[in-house]
PDB file of N, CA and C in Angstrom:
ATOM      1  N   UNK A   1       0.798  -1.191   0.000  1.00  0.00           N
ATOM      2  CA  UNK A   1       0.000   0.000   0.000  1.00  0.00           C
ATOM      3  C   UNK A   1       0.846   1.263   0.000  1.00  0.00           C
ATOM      4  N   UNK A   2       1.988   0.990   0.463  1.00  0.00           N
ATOM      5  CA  UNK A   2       2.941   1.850  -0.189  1.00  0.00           C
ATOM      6  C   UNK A   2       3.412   3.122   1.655  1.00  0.00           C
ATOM      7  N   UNK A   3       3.881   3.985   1.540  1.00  0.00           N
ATOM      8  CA  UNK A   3       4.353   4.598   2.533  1.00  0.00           C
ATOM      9  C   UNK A   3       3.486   5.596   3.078  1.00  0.00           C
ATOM     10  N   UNK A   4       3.016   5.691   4.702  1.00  0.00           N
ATOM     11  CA  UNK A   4       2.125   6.117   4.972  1.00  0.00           C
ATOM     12  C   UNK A   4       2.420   8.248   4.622  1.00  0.00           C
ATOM     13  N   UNK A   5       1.147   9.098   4.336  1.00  0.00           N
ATOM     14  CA  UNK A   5       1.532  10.177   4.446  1.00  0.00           C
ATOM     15  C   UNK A   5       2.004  10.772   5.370  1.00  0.00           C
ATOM     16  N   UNK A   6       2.651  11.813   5.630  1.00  0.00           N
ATOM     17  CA  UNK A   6       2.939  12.537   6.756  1.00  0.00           C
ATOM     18  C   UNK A   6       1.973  13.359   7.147  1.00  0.00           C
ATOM     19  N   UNK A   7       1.415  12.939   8.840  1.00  0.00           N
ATOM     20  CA  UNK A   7       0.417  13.988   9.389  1.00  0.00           C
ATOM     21  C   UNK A   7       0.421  15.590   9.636  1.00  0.00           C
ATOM     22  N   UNK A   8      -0.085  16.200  10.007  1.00  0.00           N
ATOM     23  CA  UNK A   8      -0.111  17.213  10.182  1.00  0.00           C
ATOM     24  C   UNK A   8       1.037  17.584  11.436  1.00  0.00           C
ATOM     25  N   UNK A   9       0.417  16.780  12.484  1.00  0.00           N
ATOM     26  CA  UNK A   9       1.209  16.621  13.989  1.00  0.00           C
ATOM     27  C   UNK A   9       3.040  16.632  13.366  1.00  0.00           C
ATOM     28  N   UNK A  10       3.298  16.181  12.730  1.00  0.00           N
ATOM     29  CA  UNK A  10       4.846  15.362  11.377  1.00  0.00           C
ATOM     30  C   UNK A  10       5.260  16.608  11.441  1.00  0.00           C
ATOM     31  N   UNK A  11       4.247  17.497  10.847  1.00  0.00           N
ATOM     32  CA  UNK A  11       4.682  18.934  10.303  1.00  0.00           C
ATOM     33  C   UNK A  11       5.400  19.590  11.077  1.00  0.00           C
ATOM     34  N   UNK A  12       4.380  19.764  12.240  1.00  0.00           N
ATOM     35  CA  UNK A  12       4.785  20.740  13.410  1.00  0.00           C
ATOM     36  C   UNK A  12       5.341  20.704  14.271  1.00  0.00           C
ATOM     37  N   UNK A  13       6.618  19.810  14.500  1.00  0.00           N
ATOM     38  CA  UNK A  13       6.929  18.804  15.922  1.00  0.00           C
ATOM     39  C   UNK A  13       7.778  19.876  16.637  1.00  0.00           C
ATOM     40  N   UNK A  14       7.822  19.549  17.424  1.00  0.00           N
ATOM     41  CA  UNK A  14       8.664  20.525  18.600  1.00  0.00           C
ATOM     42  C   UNK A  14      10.130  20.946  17.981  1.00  0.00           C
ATOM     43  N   UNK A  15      10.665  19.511  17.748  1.00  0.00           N
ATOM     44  CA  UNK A  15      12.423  19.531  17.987  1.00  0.00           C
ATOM     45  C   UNK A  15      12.586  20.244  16.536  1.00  0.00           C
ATOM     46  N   UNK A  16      11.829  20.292  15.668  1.00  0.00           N
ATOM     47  CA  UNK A  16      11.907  20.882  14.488  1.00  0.00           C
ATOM     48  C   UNK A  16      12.176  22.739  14.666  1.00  0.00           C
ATOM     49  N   UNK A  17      11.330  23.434  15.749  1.00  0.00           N
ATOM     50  CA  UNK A  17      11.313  24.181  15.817  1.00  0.00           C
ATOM     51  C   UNK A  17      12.771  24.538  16.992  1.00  0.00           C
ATOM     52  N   UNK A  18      12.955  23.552  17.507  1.00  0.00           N
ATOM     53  CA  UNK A  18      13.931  23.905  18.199  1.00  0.00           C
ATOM     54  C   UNK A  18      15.297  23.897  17.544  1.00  0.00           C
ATOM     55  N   UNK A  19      15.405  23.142  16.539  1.00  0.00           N
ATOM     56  CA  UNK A  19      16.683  22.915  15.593  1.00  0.00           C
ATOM     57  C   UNK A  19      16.947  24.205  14.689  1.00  0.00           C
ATOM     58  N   UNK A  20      15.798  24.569  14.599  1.00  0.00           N
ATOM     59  CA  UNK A  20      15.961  25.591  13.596  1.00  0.00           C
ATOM     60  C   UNK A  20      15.199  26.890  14.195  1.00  0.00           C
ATOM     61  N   UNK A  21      15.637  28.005  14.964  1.00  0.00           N
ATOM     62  CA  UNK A  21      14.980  28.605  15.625  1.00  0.00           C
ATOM     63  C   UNK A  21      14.706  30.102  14.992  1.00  0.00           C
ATOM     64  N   UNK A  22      15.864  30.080  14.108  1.00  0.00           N
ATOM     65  CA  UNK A  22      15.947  31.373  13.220  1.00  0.00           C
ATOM     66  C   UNK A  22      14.930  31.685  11.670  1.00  0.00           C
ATOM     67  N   UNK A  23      13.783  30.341  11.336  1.00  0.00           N
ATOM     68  CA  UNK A  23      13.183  29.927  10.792  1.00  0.00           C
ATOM     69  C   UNK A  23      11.911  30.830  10.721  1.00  0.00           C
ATOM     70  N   UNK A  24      11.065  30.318  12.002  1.00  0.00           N
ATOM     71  CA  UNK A  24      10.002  30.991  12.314  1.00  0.00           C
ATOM     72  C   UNK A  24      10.253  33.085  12.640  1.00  0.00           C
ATOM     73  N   UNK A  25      11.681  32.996  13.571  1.00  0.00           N
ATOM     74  CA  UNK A  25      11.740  34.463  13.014  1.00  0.00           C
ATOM     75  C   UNK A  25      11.895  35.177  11.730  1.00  0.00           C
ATOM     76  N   UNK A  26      12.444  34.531  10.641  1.00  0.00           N
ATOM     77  CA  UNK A  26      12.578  34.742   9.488  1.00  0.00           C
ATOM     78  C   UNK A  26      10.836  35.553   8.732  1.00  0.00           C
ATOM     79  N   UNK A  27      10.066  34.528   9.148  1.00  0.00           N
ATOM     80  CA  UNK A  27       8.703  34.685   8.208  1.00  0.00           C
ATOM     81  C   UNK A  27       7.948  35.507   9.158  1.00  0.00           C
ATOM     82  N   UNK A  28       8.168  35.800  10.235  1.00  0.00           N
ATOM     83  CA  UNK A  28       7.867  36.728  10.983  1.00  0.00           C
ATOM     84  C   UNK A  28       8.207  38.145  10.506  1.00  0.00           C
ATOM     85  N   UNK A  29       9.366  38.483  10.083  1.00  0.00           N
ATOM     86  CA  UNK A  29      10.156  39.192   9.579  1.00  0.00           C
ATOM     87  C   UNK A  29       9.429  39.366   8.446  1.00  0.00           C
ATOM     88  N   UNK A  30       9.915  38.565   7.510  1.00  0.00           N
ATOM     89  CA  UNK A  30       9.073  38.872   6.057  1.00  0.00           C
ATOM     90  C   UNK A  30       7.977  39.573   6.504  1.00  0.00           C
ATOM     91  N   UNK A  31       6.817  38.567   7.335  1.00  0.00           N
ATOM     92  CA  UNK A  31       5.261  38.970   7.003  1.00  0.00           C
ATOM     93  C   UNK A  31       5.384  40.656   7.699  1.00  0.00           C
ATOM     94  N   UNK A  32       6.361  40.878   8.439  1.00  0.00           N
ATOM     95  CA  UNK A  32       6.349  42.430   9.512  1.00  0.00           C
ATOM     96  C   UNK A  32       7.058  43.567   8.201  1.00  0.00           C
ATOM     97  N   UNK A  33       7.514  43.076   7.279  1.00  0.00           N
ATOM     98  CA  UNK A  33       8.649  44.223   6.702  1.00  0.00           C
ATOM     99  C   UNK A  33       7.453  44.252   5.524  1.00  0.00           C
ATOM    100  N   UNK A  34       6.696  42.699   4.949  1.00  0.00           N
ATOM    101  CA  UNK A  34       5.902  43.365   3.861  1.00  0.00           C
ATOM    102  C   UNK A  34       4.275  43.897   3.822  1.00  0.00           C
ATOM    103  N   UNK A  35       3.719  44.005   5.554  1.00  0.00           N
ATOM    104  CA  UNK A  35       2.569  44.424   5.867  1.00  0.00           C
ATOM    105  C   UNK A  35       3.347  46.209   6.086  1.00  0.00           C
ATOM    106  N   UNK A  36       4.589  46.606   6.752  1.00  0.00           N
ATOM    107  CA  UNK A  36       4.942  47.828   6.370  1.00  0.00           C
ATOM    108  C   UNK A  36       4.745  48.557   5.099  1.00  0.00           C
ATOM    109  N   UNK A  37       5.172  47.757   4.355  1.00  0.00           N
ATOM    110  CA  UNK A  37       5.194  47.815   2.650  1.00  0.00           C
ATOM    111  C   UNK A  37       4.137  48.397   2.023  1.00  0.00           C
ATOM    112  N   UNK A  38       3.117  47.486   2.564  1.00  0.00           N
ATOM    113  CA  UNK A  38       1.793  47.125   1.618  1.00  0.00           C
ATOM    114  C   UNK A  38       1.147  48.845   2.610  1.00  0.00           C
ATOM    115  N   UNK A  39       1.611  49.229   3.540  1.00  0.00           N
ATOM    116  CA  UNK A  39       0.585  50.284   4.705  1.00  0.00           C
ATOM    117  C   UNK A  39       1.709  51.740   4.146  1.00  0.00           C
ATOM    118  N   UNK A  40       2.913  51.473   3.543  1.00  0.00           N
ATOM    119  CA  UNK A  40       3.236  53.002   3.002  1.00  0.00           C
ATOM    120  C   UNK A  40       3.535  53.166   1.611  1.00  0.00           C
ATOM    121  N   UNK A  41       2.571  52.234   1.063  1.00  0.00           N
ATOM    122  CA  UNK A  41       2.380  52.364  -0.313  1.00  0.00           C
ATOM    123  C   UNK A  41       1.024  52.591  -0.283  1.00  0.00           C
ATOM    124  N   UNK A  42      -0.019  52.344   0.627  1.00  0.00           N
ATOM    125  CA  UNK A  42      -1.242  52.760   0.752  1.00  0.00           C
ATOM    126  C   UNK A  42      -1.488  54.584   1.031  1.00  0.00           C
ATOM    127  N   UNK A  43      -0.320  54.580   1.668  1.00  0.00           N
ATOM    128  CA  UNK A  43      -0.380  56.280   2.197  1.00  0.00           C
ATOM    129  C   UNK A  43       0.165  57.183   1.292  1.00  0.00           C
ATOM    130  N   UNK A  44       0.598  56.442   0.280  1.00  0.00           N
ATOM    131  CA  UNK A  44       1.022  57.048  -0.577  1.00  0.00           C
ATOM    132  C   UNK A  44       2.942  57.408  -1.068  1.00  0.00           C
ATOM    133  N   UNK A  45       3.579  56.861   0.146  1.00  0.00           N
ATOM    134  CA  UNK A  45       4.583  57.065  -0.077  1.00  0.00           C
ATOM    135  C   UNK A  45       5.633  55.611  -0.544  1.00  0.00           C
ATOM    136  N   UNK A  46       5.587  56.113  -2.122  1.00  0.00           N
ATOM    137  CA  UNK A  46       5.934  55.177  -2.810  1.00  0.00           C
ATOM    138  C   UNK A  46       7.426  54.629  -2.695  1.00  0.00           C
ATOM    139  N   UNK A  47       8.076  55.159  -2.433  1.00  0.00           N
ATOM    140  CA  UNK A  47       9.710  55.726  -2.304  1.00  0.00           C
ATOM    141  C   UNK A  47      10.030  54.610  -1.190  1.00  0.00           C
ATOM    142  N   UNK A  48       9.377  54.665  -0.007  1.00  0.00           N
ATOM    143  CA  UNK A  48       9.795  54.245   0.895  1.00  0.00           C
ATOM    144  C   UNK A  48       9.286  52.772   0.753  1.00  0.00           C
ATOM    145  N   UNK A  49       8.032  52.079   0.508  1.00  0.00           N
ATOM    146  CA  UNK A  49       7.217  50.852   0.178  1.00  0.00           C
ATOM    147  C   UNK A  49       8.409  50.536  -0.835  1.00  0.00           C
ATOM    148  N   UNK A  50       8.535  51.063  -2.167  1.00  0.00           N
ATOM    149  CA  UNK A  50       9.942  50.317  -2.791  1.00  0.00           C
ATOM    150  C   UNK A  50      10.803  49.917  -1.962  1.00  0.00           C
ATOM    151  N   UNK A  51      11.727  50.334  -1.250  1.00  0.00           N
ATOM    152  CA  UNK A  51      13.032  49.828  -0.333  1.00  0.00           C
ATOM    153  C   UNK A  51      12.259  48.738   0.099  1.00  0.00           C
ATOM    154  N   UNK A  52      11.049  48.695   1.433  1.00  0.00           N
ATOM    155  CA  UNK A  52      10.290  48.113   1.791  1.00  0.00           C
ATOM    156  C   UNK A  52      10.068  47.144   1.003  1.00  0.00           C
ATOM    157  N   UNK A  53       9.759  46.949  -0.194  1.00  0.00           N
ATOM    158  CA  UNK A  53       9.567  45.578  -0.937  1.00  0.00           C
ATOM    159  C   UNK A  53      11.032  44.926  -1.320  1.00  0.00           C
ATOM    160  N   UNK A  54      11.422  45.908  -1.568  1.00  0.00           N
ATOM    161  CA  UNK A  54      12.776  45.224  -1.770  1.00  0.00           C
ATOM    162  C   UNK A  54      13.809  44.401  -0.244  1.00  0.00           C
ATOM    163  N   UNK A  55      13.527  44.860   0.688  1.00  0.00           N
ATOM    164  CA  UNK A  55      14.244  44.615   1.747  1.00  0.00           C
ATOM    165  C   UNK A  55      13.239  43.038   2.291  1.00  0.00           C
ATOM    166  N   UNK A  56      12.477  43.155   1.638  1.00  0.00           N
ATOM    167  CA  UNK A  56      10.935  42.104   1.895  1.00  0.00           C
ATOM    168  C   UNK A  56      12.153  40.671   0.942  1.00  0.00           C
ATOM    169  N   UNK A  57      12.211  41.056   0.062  1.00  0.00           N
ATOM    170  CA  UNK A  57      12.876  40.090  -0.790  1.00  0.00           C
ATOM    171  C   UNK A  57      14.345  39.625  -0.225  1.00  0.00           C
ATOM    172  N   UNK A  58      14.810  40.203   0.403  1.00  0.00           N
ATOM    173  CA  UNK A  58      16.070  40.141   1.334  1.00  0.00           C
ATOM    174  C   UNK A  58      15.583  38.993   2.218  1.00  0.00           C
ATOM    175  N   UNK A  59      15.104  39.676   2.790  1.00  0.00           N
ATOM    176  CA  UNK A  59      14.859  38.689   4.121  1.00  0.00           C
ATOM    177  C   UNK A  59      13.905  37.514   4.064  1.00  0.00           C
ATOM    178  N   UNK A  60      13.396  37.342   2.485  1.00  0.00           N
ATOM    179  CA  UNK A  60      12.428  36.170   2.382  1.00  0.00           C
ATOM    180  C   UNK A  60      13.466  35.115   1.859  1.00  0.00           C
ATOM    181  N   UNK A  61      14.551  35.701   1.128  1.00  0.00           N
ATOM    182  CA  UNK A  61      15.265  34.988   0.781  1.00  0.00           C
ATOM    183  C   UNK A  61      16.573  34.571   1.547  1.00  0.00           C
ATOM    184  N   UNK A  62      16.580  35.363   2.646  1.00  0.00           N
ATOM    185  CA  UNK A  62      17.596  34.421   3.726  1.00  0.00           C
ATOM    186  C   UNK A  62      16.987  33.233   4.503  1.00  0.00           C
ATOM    187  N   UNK A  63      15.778  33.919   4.723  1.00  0.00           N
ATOM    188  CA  UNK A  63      14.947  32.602   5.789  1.00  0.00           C
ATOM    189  C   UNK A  63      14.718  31.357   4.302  1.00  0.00           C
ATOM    190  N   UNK A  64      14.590  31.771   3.334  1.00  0.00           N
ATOM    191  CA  UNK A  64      14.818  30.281   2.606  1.00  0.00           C
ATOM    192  C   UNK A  64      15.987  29.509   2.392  1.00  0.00           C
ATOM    193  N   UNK A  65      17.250  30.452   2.239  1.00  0.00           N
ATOM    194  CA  UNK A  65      18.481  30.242   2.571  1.00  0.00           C
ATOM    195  C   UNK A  65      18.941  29.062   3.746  1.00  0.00           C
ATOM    196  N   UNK A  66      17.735  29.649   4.913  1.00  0.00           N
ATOM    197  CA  UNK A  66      18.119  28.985   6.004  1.00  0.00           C
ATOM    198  C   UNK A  66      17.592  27.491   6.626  1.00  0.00           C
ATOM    199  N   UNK A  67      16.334  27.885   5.792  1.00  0.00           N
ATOM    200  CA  UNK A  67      15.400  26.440   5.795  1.00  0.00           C
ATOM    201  C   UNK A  67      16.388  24.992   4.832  1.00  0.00           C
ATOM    202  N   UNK A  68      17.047  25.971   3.588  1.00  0.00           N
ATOM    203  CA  UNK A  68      17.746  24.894   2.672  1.00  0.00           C
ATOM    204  C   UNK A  68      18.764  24.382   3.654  1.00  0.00           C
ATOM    205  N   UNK A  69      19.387  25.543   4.166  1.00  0.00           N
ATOM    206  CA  UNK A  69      20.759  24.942   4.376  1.00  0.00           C
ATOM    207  C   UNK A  69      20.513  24.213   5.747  1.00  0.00           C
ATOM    208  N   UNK A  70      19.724  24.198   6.714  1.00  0.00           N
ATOM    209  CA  UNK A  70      19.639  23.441   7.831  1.00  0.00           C
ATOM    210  C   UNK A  70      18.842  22.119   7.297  1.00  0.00           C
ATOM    211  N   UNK A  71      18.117  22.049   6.527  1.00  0.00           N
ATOM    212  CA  UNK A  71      17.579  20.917   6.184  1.00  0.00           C
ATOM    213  C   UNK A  71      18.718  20.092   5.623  1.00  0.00           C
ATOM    214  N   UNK A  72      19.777  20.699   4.778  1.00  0.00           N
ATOM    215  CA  UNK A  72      20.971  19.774   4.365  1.00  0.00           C
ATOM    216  C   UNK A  72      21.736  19.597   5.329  1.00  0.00           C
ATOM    217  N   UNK A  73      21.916  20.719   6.605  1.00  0.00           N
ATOM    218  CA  UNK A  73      23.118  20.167   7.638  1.00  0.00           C
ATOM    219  C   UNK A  73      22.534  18.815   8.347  1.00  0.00           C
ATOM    220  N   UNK A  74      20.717  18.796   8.452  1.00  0.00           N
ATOM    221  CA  UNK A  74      20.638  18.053   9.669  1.00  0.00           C
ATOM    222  C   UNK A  74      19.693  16.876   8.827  1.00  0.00           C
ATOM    223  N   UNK A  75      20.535  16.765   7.327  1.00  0.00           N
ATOM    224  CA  UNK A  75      19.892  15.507   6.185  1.00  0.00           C
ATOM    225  C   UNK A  75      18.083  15.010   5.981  1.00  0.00           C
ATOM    226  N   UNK A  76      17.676  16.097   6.540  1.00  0.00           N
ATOM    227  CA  UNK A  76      15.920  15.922   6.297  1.00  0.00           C
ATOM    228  C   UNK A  76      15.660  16.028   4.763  1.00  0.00           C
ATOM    229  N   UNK A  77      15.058  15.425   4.538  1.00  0.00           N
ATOM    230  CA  UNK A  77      14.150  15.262   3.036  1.00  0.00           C
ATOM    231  C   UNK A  77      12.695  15.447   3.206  1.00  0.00           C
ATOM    232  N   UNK A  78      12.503  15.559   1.637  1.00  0.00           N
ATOM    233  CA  UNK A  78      11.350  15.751   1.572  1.00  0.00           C
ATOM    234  C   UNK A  78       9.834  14.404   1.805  1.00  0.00           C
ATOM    235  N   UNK A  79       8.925  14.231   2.015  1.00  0.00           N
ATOM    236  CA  UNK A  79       8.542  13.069   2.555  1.00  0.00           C
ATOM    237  C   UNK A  79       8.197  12.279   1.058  1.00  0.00           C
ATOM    238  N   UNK A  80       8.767  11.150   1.144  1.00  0.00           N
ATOM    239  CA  UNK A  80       7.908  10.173   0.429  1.00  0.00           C
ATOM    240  C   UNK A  80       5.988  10.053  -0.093  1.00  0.00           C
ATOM    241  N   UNK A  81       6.280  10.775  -0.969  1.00  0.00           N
ATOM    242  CA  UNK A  81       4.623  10.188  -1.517  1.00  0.00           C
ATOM    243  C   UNK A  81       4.057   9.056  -2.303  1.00  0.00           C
ATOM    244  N   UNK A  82       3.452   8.292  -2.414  1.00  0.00           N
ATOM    245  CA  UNK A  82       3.214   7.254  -2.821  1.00  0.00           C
ATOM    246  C   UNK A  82       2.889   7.696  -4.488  1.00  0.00           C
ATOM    247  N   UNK A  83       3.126   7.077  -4.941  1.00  0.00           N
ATOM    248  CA  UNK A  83       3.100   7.151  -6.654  1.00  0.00           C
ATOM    249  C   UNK A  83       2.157   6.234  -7.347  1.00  0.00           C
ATOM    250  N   UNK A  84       1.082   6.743  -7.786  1.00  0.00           N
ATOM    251  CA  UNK A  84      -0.151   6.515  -8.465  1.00  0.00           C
ATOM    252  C   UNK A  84      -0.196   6.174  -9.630  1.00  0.00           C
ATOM    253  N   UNK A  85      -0.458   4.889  -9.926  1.00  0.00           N
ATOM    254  CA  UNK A  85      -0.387   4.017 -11.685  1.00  0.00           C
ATOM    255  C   UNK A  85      -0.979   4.789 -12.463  1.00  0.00           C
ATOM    256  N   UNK A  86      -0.293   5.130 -13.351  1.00  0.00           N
ATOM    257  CA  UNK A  86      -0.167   6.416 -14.566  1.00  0.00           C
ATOM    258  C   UNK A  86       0.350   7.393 -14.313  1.00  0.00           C
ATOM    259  N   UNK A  87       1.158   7.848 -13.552  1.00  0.00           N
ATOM    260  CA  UNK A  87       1.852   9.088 -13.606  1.00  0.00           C
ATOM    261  C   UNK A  87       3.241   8.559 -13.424  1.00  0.00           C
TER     262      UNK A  87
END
């Protein structure tokens, strides 16, 4: 029947968050630098929402940086899905 999916509980486990702690601040970050973004480009000041998006892209792309590279230091993969006759 092939390899069971990974639960939800799988997802979220403790030691995961403890291994990698700079993770969850990361997207914290993102979501805080591009709700700035999105609130002074609303007010009109375009100038500053640019940097703001741009600095958004900085820091979305370190916390992915960081997800890659700790997932390769500490050899996690991606989960096994079972593979369905015809594809």
């Amino acid at each position: 029947m092939g390899t069971p999916e990974p639960s939800i509980e799988d997802l979220f486990e403790q030691k995961k968050r403890i291994r990698n702690p700079l993770v969850p601040i990361g997207a914290l970050m993102t979501a805080g630098v591009l709700t700035a973004g999105l609130i002074s480009f609303r007010q009109g000041n375009s100038q500053l929402g640019q940097r703001l998006m741009r600095a958004r892209v900085i820091v979305q792309g370190a916390t992915v940086a960081l997800m890659v590279g700790t997932a390769t230091y500490y050899g996690d993969s991606f989960p096994k899905f079972p593979k369905f006759p015809g594809f």
